[in-house]
N, C-alpha and C. Protein backbone atom coordinates (compact mmCIF):
# COMPACT_ATOMS: atom_id res chain seq x y z
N UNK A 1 30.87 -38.33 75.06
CA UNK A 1 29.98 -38.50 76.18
C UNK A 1 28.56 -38.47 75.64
N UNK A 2 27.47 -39.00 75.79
CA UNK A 2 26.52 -39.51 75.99
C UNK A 2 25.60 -39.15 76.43
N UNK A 3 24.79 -38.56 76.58
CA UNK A 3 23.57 -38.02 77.30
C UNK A 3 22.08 -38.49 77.15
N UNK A 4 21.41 -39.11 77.86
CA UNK A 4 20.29 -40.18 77.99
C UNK A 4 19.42 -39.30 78.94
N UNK A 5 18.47 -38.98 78.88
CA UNK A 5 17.40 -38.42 79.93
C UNK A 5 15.57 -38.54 79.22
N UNK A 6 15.02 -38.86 80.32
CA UNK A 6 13.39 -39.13 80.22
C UNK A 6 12.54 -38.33 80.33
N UNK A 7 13.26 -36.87 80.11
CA UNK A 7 12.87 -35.60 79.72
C UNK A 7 11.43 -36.12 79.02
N UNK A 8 10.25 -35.02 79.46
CA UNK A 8 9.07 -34.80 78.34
C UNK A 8 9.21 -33.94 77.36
N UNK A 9 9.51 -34.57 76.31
CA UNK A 9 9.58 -33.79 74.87
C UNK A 9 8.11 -32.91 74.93
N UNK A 10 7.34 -32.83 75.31
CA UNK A 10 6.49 -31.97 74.85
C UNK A 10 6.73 -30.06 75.71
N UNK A 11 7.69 -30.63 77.07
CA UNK A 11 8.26 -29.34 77.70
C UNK A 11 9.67 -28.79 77.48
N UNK A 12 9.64 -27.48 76.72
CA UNK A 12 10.06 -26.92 76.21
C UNK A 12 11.33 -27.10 77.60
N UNK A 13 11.17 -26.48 78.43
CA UNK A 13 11.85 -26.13 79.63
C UNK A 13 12.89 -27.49 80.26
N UNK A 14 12.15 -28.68 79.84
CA UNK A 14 13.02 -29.77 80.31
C UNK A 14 13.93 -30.10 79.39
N UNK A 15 13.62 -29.57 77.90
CA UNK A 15 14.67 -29.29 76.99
C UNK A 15 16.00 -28.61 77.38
N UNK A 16 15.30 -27.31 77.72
CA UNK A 16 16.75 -26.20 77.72
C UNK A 16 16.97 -26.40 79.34
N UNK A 17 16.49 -27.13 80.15
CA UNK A 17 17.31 -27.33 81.66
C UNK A 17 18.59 -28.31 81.07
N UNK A 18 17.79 -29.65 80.10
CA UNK A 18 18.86 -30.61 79.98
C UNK A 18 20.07 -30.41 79.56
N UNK A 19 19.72 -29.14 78.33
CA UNK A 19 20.99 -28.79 77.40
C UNK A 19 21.87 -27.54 78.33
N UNK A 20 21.16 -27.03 79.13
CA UNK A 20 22.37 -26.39 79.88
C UNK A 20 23.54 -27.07 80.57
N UNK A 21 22.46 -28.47 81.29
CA UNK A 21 23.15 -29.06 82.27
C UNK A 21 24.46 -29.86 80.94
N UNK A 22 24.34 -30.02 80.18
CA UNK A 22 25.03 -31.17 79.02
C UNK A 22 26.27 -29.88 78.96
N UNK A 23 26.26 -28.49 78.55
CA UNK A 23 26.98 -27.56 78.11
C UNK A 23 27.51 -27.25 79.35
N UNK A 24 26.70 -26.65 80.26
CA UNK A 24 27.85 -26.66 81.30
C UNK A 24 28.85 -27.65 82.09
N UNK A 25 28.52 -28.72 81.83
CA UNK A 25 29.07 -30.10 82.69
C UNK A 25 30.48 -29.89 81.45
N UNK A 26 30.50 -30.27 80.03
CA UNK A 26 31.12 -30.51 79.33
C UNK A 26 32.51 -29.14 79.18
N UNK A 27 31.65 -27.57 79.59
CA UNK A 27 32.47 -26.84 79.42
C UNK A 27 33.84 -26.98 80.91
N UNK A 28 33.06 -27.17 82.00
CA UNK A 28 33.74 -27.73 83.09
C UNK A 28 34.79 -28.96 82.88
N UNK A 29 34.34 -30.35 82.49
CA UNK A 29 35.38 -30.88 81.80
C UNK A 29 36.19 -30.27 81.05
N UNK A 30 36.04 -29.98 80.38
CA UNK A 30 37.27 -29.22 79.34
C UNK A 30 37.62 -28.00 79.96
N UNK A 31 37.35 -27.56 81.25
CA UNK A 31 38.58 -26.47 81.75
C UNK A 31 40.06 -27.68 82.61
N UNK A 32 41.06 -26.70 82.59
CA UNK A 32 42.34 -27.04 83.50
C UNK A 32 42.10 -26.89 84.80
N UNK A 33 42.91 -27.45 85.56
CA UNK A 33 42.95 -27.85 86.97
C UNK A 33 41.80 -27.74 87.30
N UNK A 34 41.81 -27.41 88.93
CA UNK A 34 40.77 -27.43 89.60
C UNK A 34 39.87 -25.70 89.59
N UNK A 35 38.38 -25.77 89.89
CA UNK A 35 37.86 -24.36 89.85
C UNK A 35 38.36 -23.72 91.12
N UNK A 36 38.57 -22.58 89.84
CA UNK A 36 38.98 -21.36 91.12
C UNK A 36 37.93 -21.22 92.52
N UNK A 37 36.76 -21.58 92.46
CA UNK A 37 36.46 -21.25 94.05
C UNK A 37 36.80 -22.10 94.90
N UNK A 38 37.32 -23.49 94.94
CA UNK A 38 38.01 -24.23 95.47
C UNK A 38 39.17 -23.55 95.80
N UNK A 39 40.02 -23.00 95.57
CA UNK A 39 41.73 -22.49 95.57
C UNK A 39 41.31 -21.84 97.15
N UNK A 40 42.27 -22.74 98.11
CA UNK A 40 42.79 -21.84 99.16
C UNK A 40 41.24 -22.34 100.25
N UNK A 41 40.44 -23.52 99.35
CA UNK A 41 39.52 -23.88 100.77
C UNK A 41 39.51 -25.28 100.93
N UNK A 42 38.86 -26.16 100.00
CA UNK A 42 38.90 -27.11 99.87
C UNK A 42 40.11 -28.15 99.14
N UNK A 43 40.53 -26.95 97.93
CA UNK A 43 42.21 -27.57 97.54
C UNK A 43 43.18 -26.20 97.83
N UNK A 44 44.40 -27.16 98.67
CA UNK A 44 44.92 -26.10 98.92
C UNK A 44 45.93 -25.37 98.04
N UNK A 45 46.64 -24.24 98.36
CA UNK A 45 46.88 -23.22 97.49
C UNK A 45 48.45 -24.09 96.61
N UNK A 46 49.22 -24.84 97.13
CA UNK A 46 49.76 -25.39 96.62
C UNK A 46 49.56 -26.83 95.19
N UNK A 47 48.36 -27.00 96.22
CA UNK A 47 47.90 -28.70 94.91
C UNK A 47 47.04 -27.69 94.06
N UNK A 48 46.84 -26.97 93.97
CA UNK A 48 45.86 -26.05 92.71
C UNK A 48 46.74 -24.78 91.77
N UNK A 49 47.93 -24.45 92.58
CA UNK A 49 49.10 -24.46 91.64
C UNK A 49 49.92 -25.27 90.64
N UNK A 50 50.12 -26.33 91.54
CA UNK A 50 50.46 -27.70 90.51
C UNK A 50 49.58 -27.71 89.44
N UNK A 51 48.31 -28.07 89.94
CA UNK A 51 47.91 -28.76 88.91
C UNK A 51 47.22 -27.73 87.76
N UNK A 52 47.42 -26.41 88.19
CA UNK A 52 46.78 -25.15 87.21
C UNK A 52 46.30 -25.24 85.46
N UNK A 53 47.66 -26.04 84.86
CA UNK A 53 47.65 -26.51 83.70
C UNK A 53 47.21 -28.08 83.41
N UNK A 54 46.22 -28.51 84.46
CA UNK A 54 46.93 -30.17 83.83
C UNK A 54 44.93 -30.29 83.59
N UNK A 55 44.90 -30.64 82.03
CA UNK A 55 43.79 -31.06 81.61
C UNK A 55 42.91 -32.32 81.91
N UNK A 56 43.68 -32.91 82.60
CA UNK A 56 42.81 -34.27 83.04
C UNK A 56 42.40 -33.93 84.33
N UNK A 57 42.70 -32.86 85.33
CA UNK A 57 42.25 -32.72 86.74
C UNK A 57 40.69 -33.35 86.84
N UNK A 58 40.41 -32.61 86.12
CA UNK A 58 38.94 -32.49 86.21
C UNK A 58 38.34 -34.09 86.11
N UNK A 59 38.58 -34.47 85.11
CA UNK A 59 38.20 -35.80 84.57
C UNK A 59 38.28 -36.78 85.47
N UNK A 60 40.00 -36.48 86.69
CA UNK A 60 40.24 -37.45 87.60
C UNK A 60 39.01 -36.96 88.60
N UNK A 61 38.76 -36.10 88.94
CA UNK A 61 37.87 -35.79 89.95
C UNK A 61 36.53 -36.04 89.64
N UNK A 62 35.79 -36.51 88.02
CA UNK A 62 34.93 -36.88 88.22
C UNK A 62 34.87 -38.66 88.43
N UNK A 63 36.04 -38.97 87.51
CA UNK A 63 35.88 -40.32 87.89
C UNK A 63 36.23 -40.86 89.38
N UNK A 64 36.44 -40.44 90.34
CA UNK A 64 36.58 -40.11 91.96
C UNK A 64 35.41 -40.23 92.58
N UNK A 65 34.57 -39.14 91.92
CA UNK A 65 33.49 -38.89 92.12
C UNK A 65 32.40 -40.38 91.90
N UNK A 66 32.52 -40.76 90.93
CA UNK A 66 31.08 -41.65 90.48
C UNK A 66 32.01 -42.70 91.22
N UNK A 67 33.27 -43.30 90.99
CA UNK A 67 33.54 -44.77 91.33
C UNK A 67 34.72 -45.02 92.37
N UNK A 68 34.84 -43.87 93.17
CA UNK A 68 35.73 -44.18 94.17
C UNK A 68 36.84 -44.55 94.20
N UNK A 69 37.46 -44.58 92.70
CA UNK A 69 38.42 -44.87 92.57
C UNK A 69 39.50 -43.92 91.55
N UNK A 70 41.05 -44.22 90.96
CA UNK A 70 41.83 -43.21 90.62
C UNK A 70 41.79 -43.53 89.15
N UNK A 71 41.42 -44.95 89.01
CA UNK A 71 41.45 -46.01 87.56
C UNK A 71 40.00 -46.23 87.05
N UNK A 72 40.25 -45.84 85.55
CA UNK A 72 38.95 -46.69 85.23
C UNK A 72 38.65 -48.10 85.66
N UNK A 73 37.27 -48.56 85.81
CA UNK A 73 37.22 -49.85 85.90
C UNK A 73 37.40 -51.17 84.69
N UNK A 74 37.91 -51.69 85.09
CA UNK A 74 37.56 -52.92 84.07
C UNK A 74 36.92 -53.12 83.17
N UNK A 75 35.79 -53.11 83.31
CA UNK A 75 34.23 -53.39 82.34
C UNK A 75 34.31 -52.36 81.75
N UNK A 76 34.39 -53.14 80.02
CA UNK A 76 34.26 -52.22 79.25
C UNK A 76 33.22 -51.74 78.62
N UNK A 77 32.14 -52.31 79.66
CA UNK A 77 30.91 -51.82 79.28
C UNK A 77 30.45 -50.45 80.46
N UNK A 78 31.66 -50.14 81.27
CA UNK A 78 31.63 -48.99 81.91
C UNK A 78 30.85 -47.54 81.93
N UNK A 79 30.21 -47.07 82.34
CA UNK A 79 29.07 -45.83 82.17
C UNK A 79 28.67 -45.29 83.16
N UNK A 80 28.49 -43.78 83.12
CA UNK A 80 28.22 -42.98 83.88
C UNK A 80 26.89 -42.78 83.74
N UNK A 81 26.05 -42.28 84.74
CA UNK A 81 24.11 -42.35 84.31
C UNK A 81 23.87 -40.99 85.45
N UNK A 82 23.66 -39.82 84.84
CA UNK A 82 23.12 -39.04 85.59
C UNK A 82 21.86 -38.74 85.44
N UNK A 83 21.18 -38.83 86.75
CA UNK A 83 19.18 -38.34 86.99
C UNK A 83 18.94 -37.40 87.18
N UNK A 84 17.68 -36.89 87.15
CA UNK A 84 17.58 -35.95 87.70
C UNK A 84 15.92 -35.92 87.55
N UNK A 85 15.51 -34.98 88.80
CA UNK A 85 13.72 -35.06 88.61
C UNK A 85 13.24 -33.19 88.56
N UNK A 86 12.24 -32.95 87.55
CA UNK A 86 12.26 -31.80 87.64
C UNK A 86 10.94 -31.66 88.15
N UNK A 87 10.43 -31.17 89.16
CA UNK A 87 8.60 -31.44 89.54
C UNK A 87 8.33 -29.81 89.20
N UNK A 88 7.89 -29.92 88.05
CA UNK A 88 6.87 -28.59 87.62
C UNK A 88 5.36 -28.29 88.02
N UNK A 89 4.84 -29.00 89.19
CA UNK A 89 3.61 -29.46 89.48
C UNK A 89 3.04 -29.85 88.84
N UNK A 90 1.63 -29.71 89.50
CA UNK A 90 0.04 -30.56 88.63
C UNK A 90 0.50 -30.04 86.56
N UNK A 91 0.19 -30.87 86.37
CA UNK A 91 0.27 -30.37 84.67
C UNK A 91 -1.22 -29.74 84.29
């Protein structure tokens, strides 16, 4: 995975916001099933049993997420692009 952002290198802070967001996103991918604060609200207590062990949960739920769909798309020039704006005020 890939990470692209228009971060100002000269702020320290838009550094370590970016690299949290990169470490935590990635440690989330690489957990199993679905997160426990979901269990018993939004997935119920049965589909989050199933899927407790299954390493791709996650992955299906992001690709859900960006393209609405269960399959990658076609284009194999395919990509995910996350933004984000940080307003630290007047400089």
């Amino acid at each position: 995975m890939q990470f692209v952002t228009t971060d100002r290198p000269d702020l320290e802070l838009h550094s370590l916001l970016r690299q949290s967001f990169q470490i935590r996103l990635m440690r989330w991918l690489n957990g199993k099933g679905h997160p426990a604060e979901l269990r018993g609200t939004i997935i119920p207590e049965e589909l989050y049993d199933e899927q407790s062990n299954d390493s791709l949960t996650r992955a299906k739920l992001l690709l859900r997420a960006v393209t609405d769909a269960d399959l990658l798309p076609i284009d194999e020039h395919f990509s995910v692009k996350v933004s984000h704006h940080l307003d630290l005020g007047p400089r």
